[in-house]
C-alpha atoms as a PDB file:
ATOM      1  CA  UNK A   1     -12.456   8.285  13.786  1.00  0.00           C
ATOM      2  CA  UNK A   2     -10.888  10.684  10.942  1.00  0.00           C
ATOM      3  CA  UNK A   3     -10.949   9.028   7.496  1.00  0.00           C
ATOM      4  CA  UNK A   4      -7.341   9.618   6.835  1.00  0.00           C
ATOM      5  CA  UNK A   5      -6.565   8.069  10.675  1.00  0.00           C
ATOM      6  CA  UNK A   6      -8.277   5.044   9.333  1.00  0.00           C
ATOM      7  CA  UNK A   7      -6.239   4.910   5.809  1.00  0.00           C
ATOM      8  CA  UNK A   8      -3.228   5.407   7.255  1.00  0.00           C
ATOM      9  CA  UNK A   9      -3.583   3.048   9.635  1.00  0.00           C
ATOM     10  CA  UNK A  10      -3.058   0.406   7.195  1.00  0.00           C
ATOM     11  CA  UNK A  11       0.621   1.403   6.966  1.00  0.00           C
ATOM     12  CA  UNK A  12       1.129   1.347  10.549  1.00  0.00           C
ATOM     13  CA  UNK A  13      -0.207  -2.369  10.459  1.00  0.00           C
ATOM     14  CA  UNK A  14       1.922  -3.465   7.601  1.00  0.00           C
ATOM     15  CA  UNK A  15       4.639  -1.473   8.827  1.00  0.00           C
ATOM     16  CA  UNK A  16       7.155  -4.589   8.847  1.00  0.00           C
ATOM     17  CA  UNK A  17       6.188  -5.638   5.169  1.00  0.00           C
ATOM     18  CA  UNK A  18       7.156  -2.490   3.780  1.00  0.00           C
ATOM     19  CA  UNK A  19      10.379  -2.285   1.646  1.00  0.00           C
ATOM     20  CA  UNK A  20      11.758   1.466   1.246  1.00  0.00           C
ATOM     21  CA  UNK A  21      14.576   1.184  -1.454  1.00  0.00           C
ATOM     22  CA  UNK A  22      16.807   4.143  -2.862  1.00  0.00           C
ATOM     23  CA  UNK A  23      17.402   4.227  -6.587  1.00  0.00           C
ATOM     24  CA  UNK A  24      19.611   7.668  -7.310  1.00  0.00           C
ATOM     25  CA  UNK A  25      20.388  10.698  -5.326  1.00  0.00           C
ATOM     26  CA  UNK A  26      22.018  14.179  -5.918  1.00  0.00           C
ATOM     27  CA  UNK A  27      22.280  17.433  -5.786  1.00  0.00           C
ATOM     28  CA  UNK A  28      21.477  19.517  -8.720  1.00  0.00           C
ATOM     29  CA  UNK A  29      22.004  23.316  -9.339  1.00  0.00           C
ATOM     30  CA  UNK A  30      19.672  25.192 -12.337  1.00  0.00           C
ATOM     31  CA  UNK A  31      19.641  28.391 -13.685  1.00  0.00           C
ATOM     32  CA  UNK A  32      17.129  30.911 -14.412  1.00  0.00           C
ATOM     33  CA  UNK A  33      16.160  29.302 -18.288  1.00  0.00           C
ATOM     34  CA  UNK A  34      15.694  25.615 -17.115  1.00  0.00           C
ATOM     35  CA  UNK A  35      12.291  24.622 -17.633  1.00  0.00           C
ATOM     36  CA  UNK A  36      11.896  20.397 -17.131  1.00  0.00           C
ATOM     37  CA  UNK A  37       8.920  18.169 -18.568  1.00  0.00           C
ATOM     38  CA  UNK A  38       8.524  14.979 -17.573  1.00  0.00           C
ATOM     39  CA  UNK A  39       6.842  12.312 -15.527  1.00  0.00           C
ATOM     40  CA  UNK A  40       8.742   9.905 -13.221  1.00  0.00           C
ATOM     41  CA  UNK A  41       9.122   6.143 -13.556  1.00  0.00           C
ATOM     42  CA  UNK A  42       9.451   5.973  -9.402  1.00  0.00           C
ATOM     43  CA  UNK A  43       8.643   7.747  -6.054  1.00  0.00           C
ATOM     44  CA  UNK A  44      10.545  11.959  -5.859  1.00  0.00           C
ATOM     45  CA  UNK A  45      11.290  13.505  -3.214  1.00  0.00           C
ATOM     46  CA  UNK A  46      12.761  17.297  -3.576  1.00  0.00           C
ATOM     47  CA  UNK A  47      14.851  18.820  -1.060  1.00  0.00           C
ATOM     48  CA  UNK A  48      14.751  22.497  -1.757  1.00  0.00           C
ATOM     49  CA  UNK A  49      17.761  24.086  -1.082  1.00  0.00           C
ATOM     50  CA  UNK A  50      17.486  27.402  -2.510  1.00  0.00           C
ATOM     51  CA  UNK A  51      15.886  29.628  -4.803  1.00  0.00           C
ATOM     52  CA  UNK A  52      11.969  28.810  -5.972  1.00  0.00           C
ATOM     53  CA  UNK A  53      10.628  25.864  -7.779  1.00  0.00           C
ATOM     54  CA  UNK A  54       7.289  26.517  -9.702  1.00  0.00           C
ATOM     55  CA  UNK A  55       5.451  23.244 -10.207  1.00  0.00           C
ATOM     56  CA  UNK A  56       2.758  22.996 -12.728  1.00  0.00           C
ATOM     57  CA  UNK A  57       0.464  20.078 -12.876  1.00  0.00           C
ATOM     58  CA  UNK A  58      -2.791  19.775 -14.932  1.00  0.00           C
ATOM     59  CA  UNK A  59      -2.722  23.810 -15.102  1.00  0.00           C
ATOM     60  CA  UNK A  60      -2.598  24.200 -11.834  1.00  0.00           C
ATOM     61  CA  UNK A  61       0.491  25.753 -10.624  1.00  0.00           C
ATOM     62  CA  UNK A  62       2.436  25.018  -7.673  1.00  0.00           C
ATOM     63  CA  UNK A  63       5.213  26.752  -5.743  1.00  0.00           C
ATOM     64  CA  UNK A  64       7.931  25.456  -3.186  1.00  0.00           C
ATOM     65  CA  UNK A  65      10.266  27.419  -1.276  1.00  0.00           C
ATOM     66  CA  UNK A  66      13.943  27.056   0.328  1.00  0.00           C
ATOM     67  CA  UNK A  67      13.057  24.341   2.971  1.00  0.00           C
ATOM     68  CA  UNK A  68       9.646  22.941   1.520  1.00  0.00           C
ATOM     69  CA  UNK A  69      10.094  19.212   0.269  1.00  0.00           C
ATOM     70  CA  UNK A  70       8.060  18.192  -3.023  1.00  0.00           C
ATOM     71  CA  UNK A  71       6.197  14.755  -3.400  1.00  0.00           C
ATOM     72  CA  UNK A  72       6.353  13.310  -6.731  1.00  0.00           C
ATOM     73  CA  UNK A  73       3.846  10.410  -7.982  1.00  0.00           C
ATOM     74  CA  UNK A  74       5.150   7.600 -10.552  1.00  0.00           C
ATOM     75  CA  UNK A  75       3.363   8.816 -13.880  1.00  0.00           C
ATOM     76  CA  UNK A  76       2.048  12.186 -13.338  1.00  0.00           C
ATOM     77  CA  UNK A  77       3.278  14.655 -15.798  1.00  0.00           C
ATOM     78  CA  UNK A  78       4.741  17.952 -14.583  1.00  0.00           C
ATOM     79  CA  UNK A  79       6.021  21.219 -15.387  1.00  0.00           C
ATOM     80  CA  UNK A  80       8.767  22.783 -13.111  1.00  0.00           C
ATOM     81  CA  UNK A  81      10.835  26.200 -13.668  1.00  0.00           C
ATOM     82  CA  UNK A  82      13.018  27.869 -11.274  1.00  0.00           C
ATOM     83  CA  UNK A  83      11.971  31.762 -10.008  1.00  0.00           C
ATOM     84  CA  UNK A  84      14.649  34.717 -11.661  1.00  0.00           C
ATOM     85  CA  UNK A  85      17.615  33.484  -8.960  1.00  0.00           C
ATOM     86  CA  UNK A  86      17.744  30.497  -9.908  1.00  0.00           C
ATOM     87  CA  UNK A  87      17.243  27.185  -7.643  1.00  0.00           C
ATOM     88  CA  UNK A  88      18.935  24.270  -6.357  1.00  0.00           C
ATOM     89  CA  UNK A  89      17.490  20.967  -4.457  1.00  0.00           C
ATOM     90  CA  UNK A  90      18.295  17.690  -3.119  1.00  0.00           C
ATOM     91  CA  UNK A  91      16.602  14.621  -5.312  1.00  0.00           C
ATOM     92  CA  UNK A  92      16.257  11.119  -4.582  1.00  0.00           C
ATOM     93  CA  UNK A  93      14.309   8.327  -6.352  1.00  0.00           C
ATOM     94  CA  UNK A  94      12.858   5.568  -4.609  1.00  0.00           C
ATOM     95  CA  UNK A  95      10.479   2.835  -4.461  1.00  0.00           C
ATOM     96  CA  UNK A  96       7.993   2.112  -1.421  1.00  0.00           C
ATOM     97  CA  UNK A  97       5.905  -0.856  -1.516  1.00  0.00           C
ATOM     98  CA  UNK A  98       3.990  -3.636   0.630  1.00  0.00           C
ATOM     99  CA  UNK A  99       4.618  -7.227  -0.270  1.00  0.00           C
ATOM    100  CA  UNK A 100       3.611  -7.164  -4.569  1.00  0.00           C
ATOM    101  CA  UNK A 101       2.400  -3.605  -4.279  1.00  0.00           C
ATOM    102  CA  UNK A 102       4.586  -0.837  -5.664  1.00  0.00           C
ATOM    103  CA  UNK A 103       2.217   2.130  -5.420  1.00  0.00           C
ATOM    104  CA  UNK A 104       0.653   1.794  -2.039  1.00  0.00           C
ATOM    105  CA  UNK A 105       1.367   5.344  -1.156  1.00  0.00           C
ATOM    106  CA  UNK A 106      -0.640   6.444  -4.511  1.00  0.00           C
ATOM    107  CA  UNK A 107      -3.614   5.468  -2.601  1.00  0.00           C
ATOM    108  CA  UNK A 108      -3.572   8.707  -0.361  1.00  0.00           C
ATOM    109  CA  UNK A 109      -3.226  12.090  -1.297  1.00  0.00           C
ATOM    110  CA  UNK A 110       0.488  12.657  -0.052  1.00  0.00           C
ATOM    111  CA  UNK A 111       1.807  14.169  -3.770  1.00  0.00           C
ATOM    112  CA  UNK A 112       2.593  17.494  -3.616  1.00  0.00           C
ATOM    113  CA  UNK A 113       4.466  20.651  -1.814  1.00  0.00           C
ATOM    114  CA  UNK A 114       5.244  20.034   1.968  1.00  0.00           C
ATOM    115  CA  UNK A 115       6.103  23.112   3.862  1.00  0.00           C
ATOM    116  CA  UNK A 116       8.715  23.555   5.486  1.00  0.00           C
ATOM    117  CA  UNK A 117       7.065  24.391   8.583  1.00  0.00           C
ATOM    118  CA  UNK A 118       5.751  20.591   8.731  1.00  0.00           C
ATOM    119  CA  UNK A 119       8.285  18.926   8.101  1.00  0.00           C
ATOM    120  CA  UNK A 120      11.995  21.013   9.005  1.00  0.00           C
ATOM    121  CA  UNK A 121      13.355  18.728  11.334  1.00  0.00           C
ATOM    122  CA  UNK A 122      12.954  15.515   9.068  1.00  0.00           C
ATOM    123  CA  UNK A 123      14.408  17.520   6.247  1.00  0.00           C
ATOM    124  CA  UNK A 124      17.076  19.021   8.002  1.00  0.00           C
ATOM    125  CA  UNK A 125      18.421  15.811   9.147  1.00  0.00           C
ATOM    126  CA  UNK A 126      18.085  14.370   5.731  1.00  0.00           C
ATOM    127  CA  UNK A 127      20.246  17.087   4.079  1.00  0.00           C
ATOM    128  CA  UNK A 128      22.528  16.406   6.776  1.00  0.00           C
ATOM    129  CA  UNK A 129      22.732  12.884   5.866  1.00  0.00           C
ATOM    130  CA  UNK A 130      22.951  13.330   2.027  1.00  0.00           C
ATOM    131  CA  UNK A 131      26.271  15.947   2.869  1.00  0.00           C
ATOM    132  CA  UNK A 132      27.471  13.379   5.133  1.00  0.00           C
ATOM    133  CA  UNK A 133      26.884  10.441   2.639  1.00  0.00           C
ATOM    134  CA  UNK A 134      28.816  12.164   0.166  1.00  0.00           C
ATOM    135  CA  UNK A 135      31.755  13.142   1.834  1.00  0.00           C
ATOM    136  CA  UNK A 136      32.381  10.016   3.574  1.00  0.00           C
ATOM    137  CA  UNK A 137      31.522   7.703   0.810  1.00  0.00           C
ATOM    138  CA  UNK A 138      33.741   5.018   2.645  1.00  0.00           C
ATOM    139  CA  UNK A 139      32.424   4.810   5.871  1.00  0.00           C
ATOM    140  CA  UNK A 140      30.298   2.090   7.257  1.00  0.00           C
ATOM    141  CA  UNK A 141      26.577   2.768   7.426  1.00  0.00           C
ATOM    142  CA  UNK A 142      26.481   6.430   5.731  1.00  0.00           C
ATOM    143  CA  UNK A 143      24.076   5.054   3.201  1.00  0.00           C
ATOM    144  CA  UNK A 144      22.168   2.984   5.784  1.00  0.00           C
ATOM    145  CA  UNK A 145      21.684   6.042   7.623  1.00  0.00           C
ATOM    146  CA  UNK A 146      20.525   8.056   4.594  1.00  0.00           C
ATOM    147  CA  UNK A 147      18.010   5.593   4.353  1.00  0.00           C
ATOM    148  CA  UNK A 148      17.038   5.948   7.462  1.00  0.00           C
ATOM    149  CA  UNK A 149      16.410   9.676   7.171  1.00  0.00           C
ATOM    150  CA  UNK A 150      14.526   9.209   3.849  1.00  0.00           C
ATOM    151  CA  UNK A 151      12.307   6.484   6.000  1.00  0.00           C
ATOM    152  CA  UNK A 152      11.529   9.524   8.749  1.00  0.00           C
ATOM    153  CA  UNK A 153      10.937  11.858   6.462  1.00  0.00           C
ATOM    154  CA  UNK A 154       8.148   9.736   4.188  1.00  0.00           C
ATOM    155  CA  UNK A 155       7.037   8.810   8.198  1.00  0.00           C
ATOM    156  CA  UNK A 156       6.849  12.115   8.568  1.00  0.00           C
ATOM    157  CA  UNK A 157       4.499  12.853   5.865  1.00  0.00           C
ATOM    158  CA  UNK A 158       2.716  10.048   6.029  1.00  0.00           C
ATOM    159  CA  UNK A 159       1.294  11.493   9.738  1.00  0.00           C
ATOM    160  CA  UNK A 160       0.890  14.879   8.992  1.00  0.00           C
ATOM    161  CA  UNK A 161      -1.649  13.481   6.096  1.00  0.00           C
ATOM    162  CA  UNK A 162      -2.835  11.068   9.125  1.00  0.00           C
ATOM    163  CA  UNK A 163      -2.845  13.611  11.127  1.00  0.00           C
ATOM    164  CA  UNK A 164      -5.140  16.043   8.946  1.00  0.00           C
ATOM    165  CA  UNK A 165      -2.349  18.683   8.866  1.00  0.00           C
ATOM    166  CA  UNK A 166      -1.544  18.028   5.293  1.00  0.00           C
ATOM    167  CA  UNK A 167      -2.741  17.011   2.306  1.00  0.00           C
ATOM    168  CA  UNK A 168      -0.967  17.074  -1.183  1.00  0.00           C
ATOM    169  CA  UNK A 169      -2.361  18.914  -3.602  1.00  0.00           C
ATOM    170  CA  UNK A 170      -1.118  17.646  -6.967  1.00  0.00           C
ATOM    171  CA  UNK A 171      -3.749  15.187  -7.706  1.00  0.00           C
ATOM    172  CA  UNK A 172      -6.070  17.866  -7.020  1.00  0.00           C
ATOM    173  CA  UNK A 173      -8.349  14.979  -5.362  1.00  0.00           C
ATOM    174  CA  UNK A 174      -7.689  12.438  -7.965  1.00  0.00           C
ATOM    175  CA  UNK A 175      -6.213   9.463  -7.235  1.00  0.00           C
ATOM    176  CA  UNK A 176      -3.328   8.136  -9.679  1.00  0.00           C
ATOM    177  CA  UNK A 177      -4.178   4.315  -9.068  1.00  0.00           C
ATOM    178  CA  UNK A 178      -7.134   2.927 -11.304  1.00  0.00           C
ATOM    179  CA  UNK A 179     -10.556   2.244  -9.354  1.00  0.00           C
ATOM    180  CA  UNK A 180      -9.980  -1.727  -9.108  1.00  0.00           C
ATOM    181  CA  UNK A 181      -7.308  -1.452  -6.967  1.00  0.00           C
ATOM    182  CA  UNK A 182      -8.570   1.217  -4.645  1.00  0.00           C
ATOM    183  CA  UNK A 183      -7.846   0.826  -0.347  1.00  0.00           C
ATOM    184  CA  UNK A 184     -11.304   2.688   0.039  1.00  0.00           C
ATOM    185  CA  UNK A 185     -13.220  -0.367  -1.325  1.00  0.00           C
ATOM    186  CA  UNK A 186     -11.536  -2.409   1.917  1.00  0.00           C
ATOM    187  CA  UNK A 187     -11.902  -0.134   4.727  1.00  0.00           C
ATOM    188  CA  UNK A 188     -15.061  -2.146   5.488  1.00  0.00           C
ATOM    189  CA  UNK A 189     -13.001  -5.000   5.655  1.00  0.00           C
ATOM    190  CA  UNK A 190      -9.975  -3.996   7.832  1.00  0.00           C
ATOM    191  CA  UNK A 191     -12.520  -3.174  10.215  1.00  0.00           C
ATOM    192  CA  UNK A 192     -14.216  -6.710  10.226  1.00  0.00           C
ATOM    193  CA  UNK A 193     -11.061  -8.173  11.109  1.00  0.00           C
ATOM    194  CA  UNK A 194     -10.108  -5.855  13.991  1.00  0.00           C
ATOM    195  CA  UNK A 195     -13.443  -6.530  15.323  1.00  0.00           C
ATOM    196  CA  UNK A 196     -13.475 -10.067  14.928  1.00  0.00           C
ATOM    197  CA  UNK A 197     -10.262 -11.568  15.900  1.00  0.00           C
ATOM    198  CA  UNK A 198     -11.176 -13.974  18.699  1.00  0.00           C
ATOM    199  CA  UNK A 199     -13.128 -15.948  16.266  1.00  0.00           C
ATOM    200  CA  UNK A 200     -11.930 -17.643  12.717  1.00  0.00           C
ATOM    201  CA  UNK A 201     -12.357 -15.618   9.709  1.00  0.00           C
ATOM    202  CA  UNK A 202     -12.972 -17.123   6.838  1.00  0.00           C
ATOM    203  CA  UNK A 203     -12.491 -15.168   3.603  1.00  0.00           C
ATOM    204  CA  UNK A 204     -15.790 -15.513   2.219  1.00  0.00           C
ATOM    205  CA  UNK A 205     -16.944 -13.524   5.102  1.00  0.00           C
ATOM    206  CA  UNK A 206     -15.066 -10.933   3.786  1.00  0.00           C
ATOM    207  CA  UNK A 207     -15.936 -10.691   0.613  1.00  0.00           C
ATOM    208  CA  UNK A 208     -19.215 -10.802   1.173  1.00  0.00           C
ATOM    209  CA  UNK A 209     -18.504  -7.104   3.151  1.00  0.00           C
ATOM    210  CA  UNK A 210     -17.358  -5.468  -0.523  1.00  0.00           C
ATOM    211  CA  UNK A 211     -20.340  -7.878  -2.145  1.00  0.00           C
ATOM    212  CA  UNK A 212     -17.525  -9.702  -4.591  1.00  0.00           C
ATOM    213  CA  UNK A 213     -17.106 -13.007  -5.161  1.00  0.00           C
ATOM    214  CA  UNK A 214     -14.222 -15.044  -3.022  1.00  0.00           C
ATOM    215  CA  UNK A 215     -12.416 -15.379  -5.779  1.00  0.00           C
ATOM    216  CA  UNK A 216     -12.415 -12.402  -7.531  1.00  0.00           C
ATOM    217  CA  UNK A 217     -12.297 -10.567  -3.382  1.00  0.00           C
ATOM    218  CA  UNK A 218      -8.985 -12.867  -3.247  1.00  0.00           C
ATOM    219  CA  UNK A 219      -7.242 -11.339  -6.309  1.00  0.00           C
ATOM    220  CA  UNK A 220      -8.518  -7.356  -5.518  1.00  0.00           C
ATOM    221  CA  UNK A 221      -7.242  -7.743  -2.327  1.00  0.00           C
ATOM    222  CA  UNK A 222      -3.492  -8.967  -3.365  1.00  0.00           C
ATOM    223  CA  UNK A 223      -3.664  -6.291  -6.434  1.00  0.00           C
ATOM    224  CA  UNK A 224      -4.790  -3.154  -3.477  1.00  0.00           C
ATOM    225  CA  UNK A 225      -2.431  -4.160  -0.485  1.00  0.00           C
ATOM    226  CA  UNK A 226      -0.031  -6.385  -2.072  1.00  0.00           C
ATOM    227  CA  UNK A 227      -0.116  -9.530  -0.086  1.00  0.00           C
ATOM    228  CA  UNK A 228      -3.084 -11.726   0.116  1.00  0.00           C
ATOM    229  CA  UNK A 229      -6.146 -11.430   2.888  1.00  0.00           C
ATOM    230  CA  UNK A 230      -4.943 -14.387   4.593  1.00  0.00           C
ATOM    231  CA  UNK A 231      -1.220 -12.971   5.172  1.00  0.00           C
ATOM    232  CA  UNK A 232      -3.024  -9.654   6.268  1.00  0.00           C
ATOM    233  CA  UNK A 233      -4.977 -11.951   8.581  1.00  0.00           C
ATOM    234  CA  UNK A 234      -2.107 -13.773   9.856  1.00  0.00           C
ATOM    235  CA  UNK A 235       0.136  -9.945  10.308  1.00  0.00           C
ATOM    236  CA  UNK A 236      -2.952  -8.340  12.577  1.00  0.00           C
ATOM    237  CA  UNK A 237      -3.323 -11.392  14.793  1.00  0.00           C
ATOM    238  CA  UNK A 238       0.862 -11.416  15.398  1.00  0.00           C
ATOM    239  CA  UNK A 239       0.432  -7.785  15.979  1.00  0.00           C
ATOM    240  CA  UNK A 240      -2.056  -8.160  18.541  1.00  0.00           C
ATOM    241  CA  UNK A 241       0.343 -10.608  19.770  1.00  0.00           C
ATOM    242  CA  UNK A 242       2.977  -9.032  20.139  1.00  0.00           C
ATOM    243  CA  UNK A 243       0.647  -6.069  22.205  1.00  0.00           C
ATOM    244  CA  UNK A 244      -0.909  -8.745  24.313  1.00  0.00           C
ATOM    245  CA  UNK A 245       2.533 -10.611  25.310  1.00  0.00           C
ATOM    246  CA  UNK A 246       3.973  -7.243  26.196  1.00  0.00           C
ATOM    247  CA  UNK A 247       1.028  -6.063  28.445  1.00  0.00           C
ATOM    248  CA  UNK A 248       2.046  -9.262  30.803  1.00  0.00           C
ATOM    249  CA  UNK A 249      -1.640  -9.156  31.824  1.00  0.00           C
ATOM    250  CA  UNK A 250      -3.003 -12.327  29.886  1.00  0.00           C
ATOM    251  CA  UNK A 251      -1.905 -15.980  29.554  1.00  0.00           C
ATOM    252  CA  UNK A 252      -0.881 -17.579  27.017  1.00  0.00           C
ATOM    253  CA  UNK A 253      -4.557 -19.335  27.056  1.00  0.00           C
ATOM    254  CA  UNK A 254      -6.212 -15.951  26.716  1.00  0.00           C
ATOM    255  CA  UNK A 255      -4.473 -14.745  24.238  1.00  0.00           C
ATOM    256  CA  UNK A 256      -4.769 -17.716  22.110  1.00  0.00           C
ATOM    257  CA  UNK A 257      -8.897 -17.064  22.963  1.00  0.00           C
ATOM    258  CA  UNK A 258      -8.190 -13.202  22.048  1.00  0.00           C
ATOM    259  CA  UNK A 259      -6.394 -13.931  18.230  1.00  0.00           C
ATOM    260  CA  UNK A 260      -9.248 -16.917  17.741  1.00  0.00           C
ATOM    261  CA  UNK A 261      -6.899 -19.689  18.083  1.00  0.00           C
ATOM    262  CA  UNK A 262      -8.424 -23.211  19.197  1.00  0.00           C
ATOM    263  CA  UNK A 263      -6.247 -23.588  21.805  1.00  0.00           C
ATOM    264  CA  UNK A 264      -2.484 -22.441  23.241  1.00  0.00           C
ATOM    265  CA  UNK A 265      -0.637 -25.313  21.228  1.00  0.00           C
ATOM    266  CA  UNK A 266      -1.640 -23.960  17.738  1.00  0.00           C
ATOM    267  CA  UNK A 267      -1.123 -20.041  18.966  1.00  0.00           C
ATOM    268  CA  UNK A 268       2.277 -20.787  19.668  1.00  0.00           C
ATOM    269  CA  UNK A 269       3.325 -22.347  16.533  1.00  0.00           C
ATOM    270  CA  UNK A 270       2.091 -20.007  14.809  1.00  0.00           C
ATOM    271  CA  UNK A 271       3.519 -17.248  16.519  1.00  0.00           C
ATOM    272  CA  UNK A 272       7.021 -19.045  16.331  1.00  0.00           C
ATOM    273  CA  UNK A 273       6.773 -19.685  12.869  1.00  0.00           C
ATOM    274  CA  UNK A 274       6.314 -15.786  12.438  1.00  0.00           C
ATOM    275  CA  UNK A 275       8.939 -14.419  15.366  1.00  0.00           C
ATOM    276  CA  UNK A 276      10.888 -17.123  15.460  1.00  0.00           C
ATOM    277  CA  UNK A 277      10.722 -17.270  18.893  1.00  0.00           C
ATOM    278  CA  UNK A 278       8.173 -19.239  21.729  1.00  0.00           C
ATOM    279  CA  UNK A 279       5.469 -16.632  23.075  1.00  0.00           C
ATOM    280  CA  UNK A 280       6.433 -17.917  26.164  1.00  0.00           C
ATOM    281  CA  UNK A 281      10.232 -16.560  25.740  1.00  0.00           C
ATOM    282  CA  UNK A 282       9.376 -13.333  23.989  1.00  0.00           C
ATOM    283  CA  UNK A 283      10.902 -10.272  25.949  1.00  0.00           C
END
């Protein structure tokens, strides 16, 4: 399997412990002086509208055009100018995290210039949404639905990197989180547990795959991912769960056999506990 299929495939996992929340949004319009420096506090996304944005990061200089959206990483220092007609482009701040973890995404190289090509149709209906949220600032679910569009479009870029089509560029390879904290030191162990989920796993199993002690395992593991290896444990099993119940082609027996459960009693409280619902009523 493709590296990046394998990253990525964290997110899909964790997909319902992710929080995607929107901080500011507008439209801004610059002439052909304005030159910015800085380095955001959050998650950018740029919408460009019109005109060309030059980007230039570490000396290495980066251009988006009418369509393309830019990827901005928390901390990263930048350059940007606008070409001799001046530009204009959609921004919105946000923050994108799993459980305690509010730089998961800084784990993969998404940061950079998407082109438009890749990515029109989640852009376009983005814009669409940002013209519609402002206009009809009253009406129920406008910014609910702008959030929604913001959601497809980081989806959006999150498989074209999964996907192999893209990779950002900004980092230049680097990555902006600090080695300690680094997904690539787990893959090892994401594996383990896919592999091994008819049986009890026991955490000093896993740390014994990234050759750490279980405590120290315990506290890299809730700094990288943002929730603790049993939680992660606990998600993948109700998961498979969820997979297995809508197959209809096991028992509930089996499938407490499958996740490593000691018998059907203890699979079903636990799966209550998590969908609030019997596994023998889930639809």
């Amino acid at each position: 399997m493709d590296k990046n299929m394998t990253d990525m495939g964290i997110l899909n996992e964790l997909s319902e412990l992710i929080s995607l929340r929107m901080k500011s949004f507008f439209e801004l319009t610059h002439d052909t002086k304005w030159i910015e420096h800085k380095a955001h506090t959050d998650y950018d996304l740029w919408f460009v509208q019109s005109g060309i944005v030059t980007i230039t990061i570490d000396g290495f200089e980066h251009t988006a055009n009418p369509g393309d959206v830019v990827f901005f990483y928390p901390g990263v220092p930048y350059m940007a100018a606008a070409s001799n007609k001046g530009c204009r482009f959609i921004y919105i701040h946000f923050d994108f995290e799993i459980g305690k973890q509010e730089r998961i995404l800084n784990d993969f190289q998404l940061s950079g210039v998407i082109p438009q090509e890749l990515i029109r149709e989640e852009a376009i209906l983005f814009g669409k949404a940002f013209t519609q949220s402002n206009l009809l600032r009253s009406i129920p679910g406008n910014r609910l639905y702008l959030k929604a569009c913001l959601t497809a479009v980081i989806a959006k870029i999150i498989e074209l990197h999964g996907l192999g089509q893209y990779t950002g560029t900004f980092l230049n390879g680097r990555t902006s989180r600090k080695v300690q904290s680094n997904l690539d030191v787990l893959q090892p162990v994401f594996k383990y547990v896919n592999n091994n989920l008819h049986k009890s796993i026991k955490i000093n199993e896993l740390a014994a795959f990234v050759g750490i002690s279980e405590k120290y395992f315990i506290t890299y593991f809730k700094k990288a991912l943002g929730i603790t290896p049993g939680q992660y444990i606990y998600q993948i099993k109700m998961n498979r769960a969820r997979e297995y119940l809508n197959e209809k082609k096991y028992t509930i027996q089996q499938i407490a056999n499958l996740l490593g459960y000691p018998d059907p009693f203890t699979f079903s409280k636990s799966f209550k506990k998590y969908y609030n619902v019997a596994p023998s009523k889930f639809e």
